[in-house]
PDB file of N, CA and C in Angstrom:
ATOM      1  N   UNK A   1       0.846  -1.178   0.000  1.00  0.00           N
ATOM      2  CA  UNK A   1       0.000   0.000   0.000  1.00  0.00           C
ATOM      3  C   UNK A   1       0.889   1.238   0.000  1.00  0.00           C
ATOM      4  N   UNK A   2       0.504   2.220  -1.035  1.00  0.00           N
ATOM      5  CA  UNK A   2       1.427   3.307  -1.023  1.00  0.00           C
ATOM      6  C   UNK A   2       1.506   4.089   0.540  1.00  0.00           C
ATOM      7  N   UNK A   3       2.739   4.503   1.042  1.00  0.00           N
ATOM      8  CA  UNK A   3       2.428   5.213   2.141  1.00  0.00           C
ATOM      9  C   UNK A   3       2.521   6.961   1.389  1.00  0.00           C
ATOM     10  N   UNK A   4       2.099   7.784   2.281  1.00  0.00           N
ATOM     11  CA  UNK A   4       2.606   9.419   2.412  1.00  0.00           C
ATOM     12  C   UNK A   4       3.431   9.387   2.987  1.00  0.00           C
ATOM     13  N   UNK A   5       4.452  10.594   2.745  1.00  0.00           N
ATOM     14  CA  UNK A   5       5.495  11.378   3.324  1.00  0.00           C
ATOM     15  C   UNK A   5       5.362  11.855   4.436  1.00  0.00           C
ATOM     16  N   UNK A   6       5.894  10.948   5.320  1.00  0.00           N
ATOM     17  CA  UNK A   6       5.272  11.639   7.058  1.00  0.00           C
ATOM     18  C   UNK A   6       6.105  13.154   6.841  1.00  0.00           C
ATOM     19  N   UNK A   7       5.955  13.616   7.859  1.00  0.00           N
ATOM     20  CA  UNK A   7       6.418  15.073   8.612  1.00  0.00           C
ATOM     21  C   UNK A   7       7.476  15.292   8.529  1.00  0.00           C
ATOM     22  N   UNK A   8       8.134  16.317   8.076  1.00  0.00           N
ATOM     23  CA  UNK A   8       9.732  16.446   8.228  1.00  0.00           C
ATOM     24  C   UNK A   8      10.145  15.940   9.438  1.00  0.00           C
ATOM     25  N   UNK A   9      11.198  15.432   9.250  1.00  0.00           N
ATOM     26  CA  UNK A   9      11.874  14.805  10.487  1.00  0.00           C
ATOM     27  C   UNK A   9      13.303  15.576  11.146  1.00  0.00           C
ATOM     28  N   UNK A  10      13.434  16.583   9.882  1.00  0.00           N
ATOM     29  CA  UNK A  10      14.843  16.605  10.259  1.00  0.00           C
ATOM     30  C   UNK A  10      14.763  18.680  10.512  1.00  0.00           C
ATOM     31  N   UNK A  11      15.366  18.765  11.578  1.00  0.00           N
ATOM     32  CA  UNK A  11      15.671  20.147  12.301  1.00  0.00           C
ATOM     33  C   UNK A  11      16.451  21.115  11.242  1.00  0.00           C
ATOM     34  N   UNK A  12      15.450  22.023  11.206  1.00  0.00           N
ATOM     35  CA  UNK A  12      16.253  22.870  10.431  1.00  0.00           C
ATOM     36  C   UNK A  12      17.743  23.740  11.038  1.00  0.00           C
ATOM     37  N   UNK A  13      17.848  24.305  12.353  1.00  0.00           N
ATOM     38  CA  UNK A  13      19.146  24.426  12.492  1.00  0.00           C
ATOM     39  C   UNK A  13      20.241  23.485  12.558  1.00  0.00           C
ATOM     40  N   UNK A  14      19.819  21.866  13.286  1.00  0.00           N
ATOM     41  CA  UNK A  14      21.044  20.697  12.759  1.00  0.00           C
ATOM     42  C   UNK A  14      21.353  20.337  11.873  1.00  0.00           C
ATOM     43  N   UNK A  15      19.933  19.971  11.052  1.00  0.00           N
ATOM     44  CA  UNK A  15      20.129  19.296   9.425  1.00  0.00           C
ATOM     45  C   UNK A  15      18.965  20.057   7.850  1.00  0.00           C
ATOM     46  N   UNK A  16      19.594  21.100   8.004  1.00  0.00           N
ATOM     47  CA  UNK A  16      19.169  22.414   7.374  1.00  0.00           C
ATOM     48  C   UNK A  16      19.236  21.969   5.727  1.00  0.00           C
ATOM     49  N   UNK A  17      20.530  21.333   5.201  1.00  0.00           N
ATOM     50  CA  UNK A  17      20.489  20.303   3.678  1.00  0.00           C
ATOM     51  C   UNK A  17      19.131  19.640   3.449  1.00  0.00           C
ATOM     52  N   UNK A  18      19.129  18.402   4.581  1.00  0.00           N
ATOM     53  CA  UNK A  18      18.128  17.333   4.766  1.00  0.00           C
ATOM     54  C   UNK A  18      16.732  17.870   4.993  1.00  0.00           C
ATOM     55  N   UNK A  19      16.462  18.946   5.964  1.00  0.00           N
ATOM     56  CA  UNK A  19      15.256  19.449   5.862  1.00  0.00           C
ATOM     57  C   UNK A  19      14.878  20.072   4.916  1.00  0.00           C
ATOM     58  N   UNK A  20      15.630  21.189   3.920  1.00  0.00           N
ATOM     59  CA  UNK A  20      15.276  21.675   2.923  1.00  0.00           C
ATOM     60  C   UNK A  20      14.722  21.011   1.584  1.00  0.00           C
ATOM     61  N   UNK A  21      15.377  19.785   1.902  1.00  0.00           N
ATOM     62  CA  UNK A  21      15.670  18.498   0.414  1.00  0.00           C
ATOM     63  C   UNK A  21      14.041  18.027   0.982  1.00  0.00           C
ATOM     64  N   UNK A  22      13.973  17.326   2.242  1.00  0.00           N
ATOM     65  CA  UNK A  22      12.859  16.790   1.783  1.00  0.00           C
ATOM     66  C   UNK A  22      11.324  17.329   2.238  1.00  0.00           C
ATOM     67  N   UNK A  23      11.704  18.901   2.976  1.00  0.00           N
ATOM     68  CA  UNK A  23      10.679  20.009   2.593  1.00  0.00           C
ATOM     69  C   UNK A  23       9.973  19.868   1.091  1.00  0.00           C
ATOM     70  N   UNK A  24      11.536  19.957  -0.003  1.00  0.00           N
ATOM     71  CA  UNK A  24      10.790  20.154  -1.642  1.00  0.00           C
ATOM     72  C   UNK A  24       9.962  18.510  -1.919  1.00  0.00           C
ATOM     73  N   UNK A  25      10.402  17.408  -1.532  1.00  0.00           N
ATOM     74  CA  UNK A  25       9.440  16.144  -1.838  1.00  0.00           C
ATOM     75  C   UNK A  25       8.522  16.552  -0.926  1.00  0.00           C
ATOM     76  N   UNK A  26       8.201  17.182  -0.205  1.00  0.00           N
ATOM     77  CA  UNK A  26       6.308  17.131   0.460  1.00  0.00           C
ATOM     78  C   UNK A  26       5.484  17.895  -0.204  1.00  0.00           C
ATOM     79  N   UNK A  27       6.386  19.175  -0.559  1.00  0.00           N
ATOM     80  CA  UNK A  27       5.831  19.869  -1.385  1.00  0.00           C
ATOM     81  C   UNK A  27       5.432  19.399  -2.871  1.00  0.00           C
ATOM     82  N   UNK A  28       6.291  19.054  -3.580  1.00  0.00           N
ATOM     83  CA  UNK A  28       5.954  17.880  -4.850  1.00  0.00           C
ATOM     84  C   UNK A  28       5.301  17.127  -4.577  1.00  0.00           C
ATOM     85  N   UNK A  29       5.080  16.374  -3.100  1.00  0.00           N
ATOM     86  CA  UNK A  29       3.971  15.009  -3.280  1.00  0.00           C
ATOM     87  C   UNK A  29       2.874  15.848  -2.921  1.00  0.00           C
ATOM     88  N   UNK A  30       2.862  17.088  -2.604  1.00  0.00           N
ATOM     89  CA  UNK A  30       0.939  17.784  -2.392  1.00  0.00           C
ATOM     90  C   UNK A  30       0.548  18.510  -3.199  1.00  0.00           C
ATOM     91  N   UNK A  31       1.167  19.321  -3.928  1.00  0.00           N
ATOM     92  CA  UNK A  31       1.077  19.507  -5.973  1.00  0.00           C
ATOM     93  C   UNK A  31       0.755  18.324  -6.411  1.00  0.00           C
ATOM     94  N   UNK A  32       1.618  16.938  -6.392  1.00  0.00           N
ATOM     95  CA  UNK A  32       1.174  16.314  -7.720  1.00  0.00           C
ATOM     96  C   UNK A  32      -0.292  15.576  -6.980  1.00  0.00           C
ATOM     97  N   UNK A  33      -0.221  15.066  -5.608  1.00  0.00           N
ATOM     98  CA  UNK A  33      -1.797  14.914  -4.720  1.00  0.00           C
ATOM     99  C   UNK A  33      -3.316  15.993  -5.238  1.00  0.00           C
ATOM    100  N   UNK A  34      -2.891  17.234  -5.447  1.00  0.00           N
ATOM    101  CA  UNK A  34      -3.898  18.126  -5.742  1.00  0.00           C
ATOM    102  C   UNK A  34      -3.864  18.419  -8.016  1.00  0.00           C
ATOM    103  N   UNK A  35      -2.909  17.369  -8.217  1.00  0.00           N
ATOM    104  CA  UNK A  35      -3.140  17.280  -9.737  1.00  0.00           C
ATOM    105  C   UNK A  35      -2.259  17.960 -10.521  1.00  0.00           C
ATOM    106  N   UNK A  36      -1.319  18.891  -9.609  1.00  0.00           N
ATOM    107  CA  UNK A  36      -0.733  20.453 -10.373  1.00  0.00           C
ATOM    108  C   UNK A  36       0.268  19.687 -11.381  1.00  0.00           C
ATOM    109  N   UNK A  37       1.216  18.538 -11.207  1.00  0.00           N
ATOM    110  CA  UNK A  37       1.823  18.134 -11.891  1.00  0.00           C
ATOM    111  C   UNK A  37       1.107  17.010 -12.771  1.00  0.00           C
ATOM    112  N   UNK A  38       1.036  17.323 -14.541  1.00  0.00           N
ATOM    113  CA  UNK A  38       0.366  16.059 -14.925  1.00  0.00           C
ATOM    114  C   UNK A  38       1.710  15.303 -15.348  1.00  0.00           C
ATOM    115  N   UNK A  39       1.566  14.261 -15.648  1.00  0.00           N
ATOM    116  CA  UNK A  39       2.501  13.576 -16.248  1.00  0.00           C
ATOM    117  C   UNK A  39       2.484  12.902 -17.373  1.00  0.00           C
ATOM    118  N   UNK A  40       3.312  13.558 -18.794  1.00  0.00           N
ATOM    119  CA  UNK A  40       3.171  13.013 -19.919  1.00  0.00           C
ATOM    120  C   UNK A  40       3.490  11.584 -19.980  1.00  0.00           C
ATOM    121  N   UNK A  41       4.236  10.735 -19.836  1.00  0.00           N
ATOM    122  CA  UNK A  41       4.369   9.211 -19.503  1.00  0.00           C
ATOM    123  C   UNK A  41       5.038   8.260 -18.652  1.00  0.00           C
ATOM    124  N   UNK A  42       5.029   7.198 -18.503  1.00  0.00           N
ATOM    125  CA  UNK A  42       5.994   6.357 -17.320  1.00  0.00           C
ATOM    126  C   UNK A  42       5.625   6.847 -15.766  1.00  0.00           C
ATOM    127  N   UNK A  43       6.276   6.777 -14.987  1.00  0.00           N
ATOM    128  CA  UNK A  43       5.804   6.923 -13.303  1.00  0.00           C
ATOM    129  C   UNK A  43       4.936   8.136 -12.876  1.00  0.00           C
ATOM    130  N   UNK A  44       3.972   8.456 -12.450  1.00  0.00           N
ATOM    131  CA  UNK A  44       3.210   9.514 -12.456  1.00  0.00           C
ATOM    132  C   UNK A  44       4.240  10.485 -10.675  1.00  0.00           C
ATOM    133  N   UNK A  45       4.156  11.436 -10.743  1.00  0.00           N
ATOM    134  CA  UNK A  45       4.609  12.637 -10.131  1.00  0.00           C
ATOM    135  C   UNK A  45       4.375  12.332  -8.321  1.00  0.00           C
ATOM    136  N   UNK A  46       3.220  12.051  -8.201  1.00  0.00           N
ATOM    137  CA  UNK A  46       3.381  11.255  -6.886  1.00  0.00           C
ATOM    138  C   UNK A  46       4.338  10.487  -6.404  1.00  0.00           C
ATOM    139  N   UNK A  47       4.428   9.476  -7.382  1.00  0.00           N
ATOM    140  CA  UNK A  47       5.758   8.304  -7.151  1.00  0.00           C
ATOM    141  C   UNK A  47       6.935   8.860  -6.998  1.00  0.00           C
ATOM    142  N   UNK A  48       7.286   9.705  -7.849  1.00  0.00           N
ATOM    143  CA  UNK A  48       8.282  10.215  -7.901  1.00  0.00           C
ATOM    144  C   UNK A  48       8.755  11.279  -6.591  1.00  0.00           C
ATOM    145  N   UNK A  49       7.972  11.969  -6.534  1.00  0.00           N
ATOM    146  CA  UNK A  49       7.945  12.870  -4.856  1.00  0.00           C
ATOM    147  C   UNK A  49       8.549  11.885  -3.539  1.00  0.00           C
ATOM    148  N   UNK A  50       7.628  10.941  -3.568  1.00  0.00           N
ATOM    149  CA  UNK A  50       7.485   9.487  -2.538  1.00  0.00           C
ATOM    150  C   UNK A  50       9.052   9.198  -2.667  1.00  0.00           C
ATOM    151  N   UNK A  51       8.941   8.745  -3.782  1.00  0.00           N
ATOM    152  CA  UNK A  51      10.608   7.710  -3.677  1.00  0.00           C
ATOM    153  C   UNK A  51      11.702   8.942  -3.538  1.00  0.00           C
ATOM    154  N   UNK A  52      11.908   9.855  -3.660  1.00  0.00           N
ATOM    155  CA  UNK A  52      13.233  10.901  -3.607  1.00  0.00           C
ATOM    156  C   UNK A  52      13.099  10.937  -2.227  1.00  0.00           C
ATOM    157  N   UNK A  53      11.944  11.108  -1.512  1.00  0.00           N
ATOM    158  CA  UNK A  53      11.425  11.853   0.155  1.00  0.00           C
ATOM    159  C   UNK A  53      12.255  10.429   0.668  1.00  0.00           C
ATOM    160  N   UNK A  54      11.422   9.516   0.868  1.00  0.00           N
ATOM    161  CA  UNK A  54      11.491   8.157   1.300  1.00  0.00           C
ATOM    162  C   UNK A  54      13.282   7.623   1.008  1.00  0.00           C
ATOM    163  N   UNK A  55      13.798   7.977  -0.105  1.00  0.00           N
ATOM    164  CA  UNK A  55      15.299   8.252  -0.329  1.00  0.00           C
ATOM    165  C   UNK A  55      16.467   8.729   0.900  1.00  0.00           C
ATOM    166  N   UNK A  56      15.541   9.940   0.906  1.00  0.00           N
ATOM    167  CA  UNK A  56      16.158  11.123   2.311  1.00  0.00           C
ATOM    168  C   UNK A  56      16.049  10.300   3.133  1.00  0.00           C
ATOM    169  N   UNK A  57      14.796   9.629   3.478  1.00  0.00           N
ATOM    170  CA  UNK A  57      14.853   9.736   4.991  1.00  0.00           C
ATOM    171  C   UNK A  57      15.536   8.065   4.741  1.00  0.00           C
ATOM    172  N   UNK A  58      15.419   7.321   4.418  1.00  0.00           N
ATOM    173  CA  UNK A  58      15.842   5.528   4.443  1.00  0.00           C
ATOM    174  C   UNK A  58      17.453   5.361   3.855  1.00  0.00           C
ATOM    175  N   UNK A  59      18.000   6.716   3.761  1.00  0.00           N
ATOM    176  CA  UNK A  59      19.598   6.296   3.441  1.00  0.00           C
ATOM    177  C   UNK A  59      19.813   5.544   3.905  1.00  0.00           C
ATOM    178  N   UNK A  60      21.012   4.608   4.173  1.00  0.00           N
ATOM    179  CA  UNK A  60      22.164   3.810   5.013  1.00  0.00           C
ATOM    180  C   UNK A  60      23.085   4.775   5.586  1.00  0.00           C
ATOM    181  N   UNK A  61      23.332   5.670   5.124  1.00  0.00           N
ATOM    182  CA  UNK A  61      24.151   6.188   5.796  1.00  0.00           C
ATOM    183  C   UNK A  61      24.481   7.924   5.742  1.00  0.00           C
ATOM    184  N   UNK A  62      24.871   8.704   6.752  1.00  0.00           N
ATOM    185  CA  UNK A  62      24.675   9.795   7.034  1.00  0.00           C
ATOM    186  C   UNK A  62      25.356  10.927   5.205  1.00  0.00           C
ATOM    187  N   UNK A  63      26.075   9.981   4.646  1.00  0.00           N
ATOM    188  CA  UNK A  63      26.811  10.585   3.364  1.00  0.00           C
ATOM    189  C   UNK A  63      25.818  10.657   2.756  1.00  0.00           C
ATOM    190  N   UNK A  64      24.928   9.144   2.181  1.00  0.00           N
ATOM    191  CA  UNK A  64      24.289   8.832   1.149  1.00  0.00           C
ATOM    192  C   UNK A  64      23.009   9.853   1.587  1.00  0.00           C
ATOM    193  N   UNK A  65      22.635  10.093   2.885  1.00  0.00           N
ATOM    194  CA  UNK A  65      20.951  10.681   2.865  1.00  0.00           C
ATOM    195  C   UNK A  65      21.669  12.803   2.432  1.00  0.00           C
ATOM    196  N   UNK A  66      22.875  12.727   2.275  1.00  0.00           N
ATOM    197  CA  UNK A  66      22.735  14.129   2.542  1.00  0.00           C
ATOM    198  C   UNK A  66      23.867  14.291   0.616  1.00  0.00           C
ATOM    199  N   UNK A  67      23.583  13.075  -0.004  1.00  0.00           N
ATOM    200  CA  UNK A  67      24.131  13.281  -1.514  1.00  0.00           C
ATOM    201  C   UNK A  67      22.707  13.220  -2.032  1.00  0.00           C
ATOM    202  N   UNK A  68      21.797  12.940  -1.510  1.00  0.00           N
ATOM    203  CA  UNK A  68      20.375  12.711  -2.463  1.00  0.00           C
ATOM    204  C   UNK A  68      19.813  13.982  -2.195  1.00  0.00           C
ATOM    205  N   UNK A  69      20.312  14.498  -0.603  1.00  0.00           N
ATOM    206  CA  UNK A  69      19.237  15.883  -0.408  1.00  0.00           C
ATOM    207  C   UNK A  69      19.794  16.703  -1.325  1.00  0.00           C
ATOM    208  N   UNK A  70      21.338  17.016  -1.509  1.00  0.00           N
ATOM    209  CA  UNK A  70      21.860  17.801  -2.982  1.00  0.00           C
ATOM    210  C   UNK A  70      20.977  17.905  -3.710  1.00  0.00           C
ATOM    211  N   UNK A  71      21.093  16.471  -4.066  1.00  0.00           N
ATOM    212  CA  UNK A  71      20.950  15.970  -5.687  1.00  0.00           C
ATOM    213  C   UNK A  71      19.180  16.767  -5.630  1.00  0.00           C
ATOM    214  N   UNK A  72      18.192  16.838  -4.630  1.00  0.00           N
ATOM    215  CA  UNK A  72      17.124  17.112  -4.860  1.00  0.00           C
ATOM    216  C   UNK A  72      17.113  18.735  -4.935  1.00  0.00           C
ATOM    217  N   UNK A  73      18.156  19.599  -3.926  1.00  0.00           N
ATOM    218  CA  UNK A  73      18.081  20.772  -3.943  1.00  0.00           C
ATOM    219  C   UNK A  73      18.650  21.315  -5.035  1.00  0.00           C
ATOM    220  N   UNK A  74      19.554  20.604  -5.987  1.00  0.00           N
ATOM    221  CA  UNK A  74      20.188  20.898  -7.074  1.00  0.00           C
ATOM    222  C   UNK A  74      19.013  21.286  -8.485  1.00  0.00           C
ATOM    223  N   UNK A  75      17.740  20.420  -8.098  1.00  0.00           N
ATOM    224  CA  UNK A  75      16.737  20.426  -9.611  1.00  0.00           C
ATOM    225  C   UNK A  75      16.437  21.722  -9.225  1.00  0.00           C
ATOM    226  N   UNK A  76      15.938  22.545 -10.351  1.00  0.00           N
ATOM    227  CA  UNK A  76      15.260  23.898 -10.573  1.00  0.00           C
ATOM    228  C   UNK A  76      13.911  23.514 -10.262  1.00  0.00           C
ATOM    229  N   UNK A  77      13.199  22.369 -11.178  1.00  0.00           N
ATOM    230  CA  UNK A  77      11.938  22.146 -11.162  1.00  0.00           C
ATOM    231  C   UNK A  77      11.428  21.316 -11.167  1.00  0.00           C
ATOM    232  N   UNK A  78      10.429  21.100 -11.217  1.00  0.00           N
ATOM    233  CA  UNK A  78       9.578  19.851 -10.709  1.00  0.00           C
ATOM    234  C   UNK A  78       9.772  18.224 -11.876  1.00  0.00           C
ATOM    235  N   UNK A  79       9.948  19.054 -13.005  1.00  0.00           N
ATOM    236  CA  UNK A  79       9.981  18.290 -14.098  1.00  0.00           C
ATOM    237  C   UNK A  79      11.707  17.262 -13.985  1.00  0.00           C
ATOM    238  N   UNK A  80      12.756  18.552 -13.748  1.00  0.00           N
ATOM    239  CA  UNK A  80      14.052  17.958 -12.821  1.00  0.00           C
ATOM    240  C   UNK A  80      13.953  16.803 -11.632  1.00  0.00           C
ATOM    241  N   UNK A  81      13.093  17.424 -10.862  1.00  0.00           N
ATOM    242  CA  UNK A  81      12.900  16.338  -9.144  1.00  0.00           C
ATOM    243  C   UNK A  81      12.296  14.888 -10.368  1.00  0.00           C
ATOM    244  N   UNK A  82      11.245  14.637 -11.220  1.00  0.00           N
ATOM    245  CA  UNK A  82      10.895  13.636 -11.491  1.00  0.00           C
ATOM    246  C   UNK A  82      12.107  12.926 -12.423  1.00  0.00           C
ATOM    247  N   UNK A  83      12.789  13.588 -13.525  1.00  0.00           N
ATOM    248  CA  UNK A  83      13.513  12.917 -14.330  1.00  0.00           C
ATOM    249  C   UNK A  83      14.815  12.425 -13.448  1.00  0.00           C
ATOM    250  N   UNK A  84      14.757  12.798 -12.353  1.00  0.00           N
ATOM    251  CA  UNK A  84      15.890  12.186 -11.566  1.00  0.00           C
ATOM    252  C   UNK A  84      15.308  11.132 -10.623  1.00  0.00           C
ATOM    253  N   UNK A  85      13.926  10.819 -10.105  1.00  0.00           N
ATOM    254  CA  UNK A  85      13.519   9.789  -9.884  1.00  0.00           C
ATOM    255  C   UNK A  85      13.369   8.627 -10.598  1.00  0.00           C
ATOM    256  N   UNK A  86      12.972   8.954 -11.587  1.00  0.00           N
ATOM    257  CA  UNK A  86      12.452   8.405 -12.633  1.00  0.00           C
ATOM    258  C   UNK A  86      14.554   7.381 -13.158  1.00  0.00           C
ATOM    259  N   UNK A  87      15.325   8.302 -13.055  1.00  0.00           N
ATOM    260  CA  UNK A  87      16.394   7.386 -13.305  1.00  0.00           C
ATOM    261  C   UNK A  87      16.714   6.721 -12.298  1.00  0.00           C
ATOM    262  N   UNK A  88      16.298   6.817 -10.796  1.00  0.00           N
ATOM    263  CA  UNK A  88      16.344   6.161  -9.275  1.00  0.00           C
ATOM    264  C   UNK A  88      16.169   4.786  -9.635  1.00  0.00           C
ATOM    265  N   UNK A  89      14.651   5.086 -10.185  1.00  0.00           N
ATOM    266  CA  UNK A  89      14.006   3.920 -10.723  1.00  0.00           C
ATOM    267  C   UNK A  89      14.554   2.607 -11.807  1.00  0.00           C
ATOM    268  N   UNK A  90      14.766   3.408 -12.876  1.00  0.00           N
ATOM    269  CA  UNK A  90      15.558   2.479 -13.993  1.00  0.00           C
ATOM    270  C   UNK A  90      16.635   1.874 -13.279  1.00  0.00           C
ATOM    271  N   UNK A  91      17.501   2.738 -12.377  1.00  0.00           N
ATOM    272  CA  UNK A  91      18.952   2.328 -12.015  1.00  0.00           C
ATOM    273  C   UNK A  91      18.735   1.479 -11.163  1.00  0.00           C
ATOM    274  N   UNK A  92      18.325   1.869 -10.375  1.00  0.00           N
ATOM    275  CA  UNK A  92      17.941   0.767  -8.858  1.00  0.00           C
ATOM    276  C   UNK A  92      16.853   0.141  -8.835  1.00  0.00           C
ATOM    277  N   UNK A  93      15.654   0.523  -8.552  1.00  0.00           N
ATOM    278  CA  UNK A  93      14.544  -0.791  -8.515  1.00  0.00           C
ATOM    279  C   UNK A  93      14.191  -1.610  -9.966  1.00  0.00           C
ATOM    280  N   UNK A  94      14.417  -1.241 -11.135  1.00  0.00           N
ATOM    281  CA  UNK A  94      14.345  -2.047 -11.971  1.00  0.00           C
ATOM    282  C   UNK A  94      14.957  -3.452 -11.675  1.00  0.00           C
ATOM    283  N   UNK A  95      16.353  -3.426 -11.128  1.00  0.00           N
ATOM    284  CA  UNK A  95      17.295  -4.368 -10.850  1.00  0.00           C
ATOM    285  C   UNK A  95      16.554  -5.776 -10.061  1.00  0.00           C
ATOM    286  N   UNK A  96      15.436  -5.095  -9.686  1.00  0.00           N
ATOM    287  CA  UNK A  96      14.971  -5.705  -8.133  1.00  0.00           C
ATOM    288  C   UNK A  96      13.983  -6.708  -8.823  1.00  0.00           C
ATOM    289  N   UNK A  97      13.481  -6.459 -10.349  1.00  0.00           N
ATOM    290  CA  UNK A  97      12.552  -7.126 -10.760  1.00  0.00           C
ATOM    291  C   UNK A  97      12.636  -8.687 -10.946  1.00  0.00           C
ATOM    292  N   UNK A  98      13.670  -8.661 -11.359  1.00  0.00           N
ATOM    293  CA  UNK A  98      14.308  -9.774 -11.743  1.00  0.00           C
ATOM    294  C   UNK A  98      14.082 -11.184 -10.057  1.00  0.00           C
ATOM    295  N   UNK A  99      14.448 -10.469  -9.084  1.00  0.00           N
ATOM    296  CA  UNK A  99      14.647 -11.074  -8.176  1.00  0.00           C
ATOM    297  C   UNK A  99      13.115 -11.454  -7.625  1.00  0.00           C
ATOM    298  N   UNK A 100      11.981 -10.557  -7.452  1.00  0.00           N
ATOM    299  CA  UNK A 100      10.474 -11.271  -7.619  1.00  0.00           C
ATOM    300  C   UNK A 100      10.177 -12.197  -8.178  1.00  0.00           C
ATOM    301  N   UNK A 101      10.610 -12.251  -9.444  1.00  0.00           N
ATOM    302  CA  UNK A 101      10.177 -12.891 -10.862  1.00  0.00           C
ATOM    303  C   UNK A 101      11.049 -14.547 -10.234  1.00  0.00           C
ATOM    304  N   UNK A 102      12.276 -14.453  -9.532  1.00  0.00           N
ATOM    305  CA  UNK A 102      12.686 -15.668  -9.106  1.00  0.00           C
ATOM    306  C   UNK A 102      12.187 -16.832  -8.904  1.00  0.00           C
TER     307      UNK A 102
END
C-alpha cells in the first residue's frame, strides 16, 4: 500500500540540507496529490515525490541521505525532481525485478 510522506523529520538548524531536500518532496507530493503536476508518460509525479522523500529519509548512511538531499536541492523544477527519480528507478529498482520474478 502506497504510504505518504510523514512530517519532516529533520531540524532545520542541525540538518538544514536534509530538511530543505525533503521540505521540496512534500511539497511535490501535495502539488502532484492536488493534480498540479500532470505527467506526460511512465511513473506519475506522486511516485516520484514518494521515492526521492522516502530516499532522504531511508539512506544507510549519514553521506548517502545528505548526496540525495543535494541531488534534490540541485533540480530547478519539478519536471528535474521527477527525471531524476524516474532514473532512481531504472537504475535501482528495476534491478529488483528480476529477483520477484525468481
Amino acid at each position: 500500500m502506497p504510504q505518504p510522506l510523514p512530517a519532516n523529520p529533520y531540524n532545520i538548524n542541525t540538518n538544514p540540507r536534509e530538511h530543505d531536500a525533503y521540505a521540496t518532496c512534500v511539497t511535490y507530493e501535495a502539488r502532484a496529490i492536488a493534480g498540479l503536476h500532470p505527467v506526460p508518460s511512465g511513473v506519475t509525479s506522486l511516485v516520484c515525490a514518494r521515492l526521492l522523500g522516502y530516499m532522504i529519509l531511508c539512506a544507510p548512511t549519514d553521506t548517502g541521505g545528505e548526496n540525495i538531499s543535494n541531488e534534490v536541492q540541485s533540480c530547478a523544477n519539478t519536471e528535474q525532481l521527477a527525471d531524476m527519480a524516474k532514473l532512481y528507478i531504472k537504475t535501482f529498482l528495476r534491478c529488483c525485478e528480476c529477483l520477484v520474478l525468481l
